[in-house]
PDB file of N, CA and C in Angstrom:
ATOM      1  N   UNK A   1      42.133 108.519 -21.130  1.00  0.00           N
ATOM      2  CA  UNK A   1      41.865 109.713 -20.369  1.00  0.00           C
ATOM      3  C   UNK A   1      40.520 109.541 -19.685  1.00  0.00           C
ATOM      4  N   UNK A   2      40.655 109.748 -18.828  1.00  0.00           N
ATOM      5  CA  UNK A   2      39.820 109.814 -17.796  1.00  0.00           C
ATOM      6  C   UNK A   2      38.854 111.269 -16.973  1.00  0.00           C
ATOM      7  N   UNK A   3      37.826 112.144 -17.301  1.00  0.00           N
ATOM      8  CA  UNK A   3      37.354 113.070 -17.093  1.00  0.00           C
ATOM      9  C   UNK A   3      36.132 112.913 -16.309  1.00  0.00           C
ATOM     10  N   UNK A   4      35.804 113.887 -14.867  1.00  0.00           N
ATOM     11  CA  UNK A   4      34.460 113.782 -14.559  1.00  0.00           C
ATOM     12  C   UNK A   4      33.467 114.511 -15.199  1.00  0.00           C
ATOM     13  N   UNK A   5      32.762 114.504 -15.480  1.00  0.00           N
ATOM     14  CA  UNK A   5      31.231 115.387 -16.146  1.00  0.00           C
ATOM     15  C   UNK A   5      31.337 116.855 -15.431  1.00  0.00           C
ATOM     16  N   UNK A   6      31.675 116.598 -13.669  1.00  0.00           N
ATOM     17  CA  UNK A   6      31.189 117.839 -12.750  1.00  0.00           C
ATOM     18  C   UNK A   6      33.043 118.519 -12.185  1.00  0.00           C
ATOM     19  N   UNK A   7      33.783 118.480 -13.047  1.00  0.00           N
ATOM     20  CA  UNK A   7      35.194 118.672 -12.814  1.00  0.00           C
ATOM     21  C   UNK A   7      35.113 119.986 -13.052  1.00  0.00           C
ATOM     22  N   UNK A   8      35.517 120.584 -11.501  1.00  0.00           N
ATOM     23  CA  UNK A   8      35.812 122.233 -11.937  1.00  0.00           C
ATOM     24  C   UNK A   8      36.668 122.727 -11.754  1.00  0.00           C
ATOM     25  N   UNK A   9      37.586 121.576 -12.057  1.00  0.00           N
ATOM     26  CA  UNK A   9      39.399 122.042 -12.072  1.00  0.00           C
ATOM     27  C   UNK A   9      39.812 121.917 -13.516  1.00  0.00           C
ATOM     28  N   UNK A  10      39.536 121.071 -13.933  1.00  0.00           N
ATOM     29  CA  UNK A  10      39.717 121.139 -15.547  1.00  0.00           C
ATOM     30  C   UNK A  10      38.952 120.896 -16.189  1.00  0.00           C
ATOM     31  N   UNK A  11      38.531 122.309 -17.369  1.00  0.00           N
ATOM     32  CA  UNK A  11      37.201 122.247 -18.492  1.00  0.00           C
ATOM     33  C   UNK A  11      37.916 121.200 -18.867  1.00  0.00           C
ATOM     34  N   UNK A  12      36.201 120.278 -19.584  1.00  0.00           N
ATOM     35  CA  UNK A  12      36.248 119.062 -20.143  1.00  0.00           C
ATOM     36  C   UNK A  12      36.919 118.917 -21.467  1.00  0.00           C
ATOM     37  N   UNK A  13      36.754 120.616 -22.159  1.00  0.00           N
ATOM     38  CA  UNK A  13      36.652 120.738 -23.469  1.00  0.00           C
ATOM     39  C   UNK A  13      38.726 120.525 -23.689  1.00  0.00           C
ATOM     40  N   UNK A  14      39.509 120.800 -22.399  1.00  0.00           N
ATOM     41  CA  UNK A  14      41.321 120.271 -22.969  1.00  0.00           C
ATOM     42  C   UNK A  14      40.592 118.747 -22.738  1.00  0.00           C
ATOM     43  N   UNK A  15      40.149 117.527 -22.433  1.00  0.00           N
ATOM     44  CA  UNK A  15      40.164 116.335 -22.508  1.00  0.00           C
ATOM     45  C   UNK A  15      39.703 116.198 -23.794  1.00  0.00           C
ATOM     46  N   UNK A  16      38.696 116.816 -24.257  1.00  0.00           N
ATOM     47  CA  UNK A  16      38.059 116.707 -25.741  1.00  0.00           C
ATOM     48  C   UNK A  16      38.829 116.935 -26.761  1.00  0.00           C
ATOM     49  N   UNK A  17      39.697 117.770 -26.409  1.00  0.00           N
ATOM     50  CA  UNK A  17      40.733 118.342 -27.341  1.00  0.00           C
ATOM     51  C   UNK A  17      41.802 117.427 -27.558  1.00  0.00           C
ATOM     52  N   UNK A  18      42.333 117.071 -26.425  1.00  0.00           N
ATOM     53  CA  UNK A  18      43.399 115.684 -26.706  1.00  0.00           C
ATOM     54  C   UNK A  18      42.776 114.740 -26.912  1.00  0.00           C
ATOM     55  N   UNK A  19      41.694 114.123 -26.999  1.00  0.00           N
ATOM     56  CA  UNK A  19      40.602 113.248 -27.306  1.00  0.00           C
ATOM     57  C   UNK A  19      41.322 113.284 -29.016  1.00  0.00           C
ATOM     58  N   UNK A  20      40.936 114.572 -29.635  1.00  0.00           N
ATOM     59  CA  UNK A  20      40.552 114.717 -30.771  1.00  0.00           C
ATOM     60  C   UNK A  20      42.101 114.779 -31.369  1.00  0.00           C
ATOM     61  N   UNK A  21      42.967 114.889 -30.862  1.00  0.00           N
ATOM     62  CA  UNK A  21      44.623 115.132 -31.288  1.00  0.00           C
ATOM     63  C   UNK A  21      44.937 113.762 -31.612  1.00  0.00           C
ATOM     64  N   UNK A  22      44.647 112.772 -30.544  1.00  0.00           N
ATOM     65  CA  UNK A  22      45.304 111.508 -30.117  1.00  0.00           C
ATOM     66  C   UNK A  22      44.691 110.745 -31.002  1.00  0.00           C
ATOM     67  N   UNK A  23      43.114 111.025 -31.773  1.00  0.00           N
ATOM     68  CA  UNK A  23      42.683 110.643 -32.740  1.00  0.00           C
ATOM     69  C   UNK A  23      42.793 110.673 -34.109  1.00  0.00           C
ATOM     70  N   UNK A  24      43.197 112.001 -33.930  1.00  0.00           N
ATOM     71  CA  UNK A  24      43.982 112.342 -35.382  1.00  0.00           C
ATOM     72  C   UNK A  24      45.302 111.889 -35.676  1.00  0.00           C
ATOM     73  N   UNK A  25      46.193 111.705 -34.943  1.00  0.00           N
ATOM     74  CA  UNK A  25      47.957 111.195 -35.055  1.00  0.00           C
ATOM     75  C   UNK A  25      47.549 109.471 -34.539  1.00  0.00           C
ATOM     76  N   UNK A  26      46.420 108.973 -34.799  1.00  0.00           N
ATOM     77  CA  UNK A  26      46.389 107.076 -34.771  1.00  0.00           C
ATOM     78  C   UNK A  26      46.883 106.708 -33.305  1.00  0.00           C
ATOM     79  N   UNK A  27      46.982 107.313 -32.796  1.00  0.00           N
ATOM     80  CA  UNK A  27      47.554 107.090 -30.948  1.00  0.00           C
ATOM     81  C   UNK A  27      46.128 106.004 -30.239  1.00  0.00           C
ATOM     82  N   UNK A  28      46.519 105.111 -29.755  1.00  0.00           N
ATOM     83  CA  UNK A  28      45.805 104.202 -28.903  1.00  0.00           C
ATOM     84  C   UNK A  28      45.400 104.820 -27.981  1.00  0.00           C
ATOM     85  N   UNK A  29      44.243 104.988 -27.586  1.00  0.00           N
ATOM     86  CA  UNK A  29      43.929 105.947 -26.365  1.00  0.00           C
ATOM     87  C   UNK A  29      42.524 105.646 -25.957  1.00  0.00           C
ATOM     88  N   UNK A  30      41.854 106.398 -25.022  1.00  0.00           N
ATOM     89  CA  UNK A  30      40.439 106.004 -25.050  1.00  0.00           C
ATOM     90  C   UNK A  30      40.103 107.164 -24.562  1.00  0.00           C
ATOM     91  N   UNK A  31      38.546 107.739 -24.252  1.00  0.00           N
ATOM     92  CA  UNK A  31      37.952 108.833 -23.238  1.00  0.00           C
ATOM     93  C   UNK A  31      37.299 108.530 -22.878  1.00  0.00           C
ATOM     94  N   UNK A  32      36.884 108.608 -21.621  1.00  0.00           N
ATOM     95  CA  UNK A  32      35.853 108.077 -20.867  1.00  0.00           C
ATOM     96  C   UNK A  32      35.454 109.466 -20.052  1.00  0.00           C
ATOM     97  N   UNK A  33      34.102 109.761 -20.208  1.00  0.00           N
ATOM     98  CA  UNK A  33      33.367 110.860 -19.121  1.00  0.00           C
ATOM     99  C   UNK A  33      32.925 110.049 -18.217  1.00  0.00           C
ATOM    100  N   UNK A  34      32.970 110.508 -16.998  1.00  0.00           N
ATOM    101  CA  UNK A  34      32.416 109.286 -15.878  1.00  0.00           C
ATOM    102  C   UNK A  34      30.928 111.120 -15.322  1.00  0.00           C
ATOM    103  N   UNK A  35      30.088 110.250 -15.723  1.00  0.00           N
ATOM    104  CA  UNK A  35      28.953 111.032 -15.060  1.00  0.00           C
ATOM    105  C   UNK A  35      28.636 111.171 -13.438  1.00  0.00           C
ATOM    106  N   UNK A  36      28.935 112.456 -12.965  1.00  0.00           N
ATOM    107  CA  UNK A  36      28.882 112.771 -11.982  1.00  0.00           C
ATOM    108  C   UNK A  36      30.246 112.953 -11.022  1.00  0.00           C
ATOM    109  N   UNK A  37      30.877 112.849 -11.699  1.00  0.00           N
ATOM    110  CA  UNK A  37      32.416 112.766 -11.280  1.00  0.00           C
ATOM    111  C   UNK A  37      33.139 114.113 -10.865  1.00  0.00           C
ATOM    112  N   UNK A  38      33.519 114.499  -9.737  1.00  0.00           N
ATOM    113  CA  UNK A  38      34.511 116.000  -9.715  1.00  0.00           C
ATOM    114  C   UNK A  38      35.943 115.255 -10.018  1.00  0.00           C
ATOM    115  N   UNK A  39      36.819 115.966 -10.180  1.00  0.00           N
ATOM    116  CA  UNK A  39      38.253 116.103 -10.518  1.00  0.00           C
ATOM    117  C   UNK A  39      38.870 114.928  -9.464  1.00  0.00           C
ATOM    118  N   UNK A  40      38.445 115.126  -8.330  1.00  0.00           N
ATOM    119  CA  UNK A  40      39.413 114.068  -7.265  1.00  0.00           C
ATOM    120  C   UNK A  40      38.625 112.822  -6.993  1.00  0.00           C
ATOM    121  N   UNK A  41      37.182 112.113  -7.963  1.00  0.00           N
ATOM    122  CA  UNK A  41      36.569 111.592  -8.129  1.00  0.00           C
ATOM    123  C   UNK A  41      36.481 111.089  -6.499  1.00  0.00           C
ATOM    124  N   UNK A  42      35.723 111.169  -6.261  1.00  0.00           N
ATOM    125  CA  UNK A  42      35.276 111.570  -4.802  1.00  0.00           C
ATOM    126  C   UNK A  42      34.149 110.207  -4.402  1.00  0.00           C
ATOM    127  N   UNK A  43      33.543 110.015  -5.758  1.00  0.00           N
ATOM    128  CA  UNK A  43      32.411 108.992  -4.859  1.00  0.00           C
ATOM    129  C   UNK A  43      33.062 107.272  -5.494  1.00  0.00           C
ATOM    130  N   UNK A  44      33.171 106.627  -4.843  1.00  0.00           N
ATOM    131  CA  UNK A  44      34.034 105.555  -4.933  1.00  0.00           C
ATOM    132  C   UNK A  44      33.098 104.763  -6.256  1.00  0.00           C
ATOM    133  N   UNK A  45      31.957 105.136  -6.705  1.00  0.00           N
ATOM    134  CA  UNK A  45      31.737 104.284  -8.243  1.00  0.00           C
ATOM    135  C   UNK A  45      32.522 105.553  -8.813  1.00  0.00           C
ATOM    136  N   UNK A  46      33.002 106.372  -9.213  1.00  0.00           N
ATOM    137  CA  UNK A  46      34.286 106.986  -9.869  1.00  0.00           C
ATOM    138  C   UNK A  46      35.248 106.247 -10.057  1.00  0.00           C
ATOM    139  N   UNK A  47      35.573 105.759  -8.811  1.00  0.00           N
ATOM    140  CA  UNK A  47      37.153 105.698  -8.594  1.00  0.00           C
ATOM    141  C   UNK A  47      36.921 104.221  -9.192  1.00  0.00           C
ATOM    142  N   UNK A  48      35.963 103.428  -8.878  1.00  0.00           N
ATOM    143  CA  UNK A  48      35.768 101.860  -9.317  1.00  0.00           C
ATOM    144  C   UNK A  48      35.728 101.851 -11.115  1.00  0.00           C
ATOM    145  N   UNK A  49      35.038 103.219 -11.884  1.00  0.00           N
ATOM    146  CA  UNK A  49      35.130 103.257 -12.719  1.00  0.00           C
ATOM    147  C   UNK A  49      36.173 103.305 -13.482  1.00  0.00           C
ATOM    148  N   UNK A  50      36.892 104.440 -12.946  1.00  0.00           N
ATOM    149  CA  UNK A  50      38.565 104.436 -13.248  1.00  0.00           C
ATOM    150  C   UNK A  50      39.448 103.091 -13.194  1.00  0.00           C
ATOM    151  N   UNK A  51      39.348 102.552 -12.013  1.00  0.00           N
ATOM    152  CA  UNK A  51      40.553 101.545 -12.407  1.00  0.00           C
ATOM    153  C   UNK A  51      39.946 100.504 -13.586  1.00  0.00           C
ATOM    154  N   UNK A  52      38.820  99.968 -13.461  1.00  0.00           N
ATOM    155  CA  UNK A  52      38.512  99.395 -14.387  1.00  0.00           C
ATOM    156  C   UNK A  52      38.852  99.806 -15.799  1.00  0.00           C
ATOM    157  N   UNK A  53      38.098 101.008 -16.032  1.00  0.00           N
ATOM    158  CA  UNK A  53      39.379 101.341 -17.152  1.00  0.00           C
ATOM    159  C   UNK A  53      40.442 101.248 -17.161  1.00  0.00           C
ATOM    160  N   UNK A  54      41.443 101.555 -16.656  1.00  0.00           N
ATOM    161  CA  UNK A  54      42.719 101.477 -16.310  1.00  0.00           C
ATOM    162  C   UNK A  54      43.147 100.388 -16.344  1.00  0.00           C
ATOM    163  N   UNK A  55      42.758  99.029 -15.986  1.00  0.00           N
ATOM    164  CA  UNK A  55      42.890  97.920 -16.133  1.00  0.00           C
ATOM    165  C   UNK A  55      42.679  97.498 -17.315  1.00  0.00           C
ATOM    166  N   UNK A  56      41.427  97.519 -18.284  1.00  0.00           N
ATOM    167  CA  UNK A  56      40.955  97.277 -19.571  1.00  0.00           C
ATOM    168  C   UNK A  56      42.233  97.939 -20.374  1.00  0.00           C
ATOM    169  N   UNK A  57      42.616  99.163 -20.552  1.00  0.00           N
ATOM    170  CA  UNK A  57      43.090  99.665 -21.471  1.00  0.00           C
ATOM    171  C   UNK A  57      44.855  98.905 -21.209  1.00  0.00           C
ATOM    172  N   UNK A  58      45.241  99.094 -19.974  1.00  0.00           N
ATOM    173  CA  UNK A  58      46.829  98.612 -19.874  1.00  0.00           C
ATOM    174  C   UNK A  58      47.015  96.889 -20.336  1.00  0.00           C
ATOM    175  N   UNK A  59      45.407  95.699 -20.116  1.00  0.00           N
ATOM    176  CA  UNK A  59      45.422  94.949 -20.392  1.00  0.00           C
ATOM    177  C   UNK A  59      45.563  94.197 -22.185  1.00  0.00           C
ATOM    178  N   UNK A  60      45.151  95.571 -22.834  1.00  0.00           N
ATOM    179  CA  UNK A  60      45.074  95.649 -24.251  1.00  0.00           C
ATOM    180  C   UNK A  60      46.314  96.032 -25.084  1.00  0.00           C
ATOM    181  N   UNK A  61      47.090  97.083 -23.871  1.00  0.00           N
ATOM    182  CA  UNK A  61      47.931  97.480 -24.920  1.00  0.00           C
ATOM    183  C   UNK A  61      49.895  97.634 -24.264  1.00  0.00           C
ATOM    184  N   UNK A  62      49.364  96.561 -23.201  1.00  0.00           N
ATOM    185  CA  UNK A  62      51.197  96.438 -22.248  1.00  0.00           C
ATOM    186  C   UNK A  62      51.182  94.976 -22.233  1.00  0.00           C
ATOM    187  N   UNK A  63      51.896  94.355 -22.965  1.00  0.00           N
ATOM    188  CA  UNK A  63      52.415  93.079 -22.933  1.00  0.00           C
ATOM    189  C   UNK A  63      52.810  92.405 -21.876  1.00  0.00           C
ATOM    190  N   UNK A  64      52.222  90.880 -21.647  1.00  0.00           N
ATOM    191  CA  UNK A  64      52.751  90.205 -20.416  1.00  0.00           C
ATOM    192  C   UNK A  64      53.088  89.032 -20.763  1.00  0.00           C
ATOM    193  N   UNK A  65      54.560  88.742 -19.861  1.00  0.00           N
ATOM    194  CA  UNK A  65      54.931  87.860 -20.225  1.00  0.00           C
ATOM    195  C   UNK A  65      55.604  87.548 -21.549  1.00  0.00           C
ATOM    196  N   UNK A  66      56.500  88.095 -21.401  1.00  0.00           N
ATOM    197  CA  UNK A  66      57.519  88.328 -22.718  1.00  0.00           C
ATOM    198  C   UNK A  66      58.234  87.411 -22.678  1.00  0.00           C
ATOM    199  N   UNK A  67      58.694  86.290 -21.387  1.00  0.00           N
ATOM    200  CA  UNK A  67      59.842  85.499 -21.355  1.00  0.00           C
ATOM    201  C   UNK A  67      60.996  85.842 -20.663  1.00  0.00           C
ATOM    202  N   UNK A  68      61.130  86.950 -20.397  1.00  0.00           N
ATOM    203  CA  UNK A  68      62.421  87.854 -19.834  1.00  0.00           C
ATOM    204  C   UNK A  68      62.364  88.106 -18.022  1.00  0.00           C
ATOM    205  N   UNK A  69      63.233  88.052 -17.578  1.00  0.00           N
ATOM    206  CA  UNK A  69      63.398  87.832 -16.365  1.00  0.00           C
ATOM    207  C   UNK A  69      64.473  89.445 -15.772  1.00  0.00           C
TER     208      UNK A  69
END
């Protein structure tokens, strides 16, 4: 999950909350606050932040290269 600090479309505190769910039921997940960030992450170190996550986390936990065609 992915949240900006300055998001005034969605309080931070539902990301904190599934933060804290996804932690409790052993779910693979991560949170990341990106400081300075609105909701449609607007300034492109946001958006650079995001995929990088996005990349890190799908690289950890989606298998490649299974053999299957």
């Amino acid at each position: 999950m992915i949240h900006g600090d300055r998001d005034a479309q969605a309080d931070v505190e539902q990301s904190q909350s599934m933060d804290a769910a996804l932690t409790r039921s052993g779910k693979p997940h991560r949170f990341v606050m990106i400081k300075d960030a609105d909701h449609q992450l607007s300034a492109e170190s946001a958006r650079v932040t995001m995929l990088r996550e996005l990349e890190t986390f799908l690289s950890a936990h989606v298998p490649v290269g299974n053999g299957t065609k």
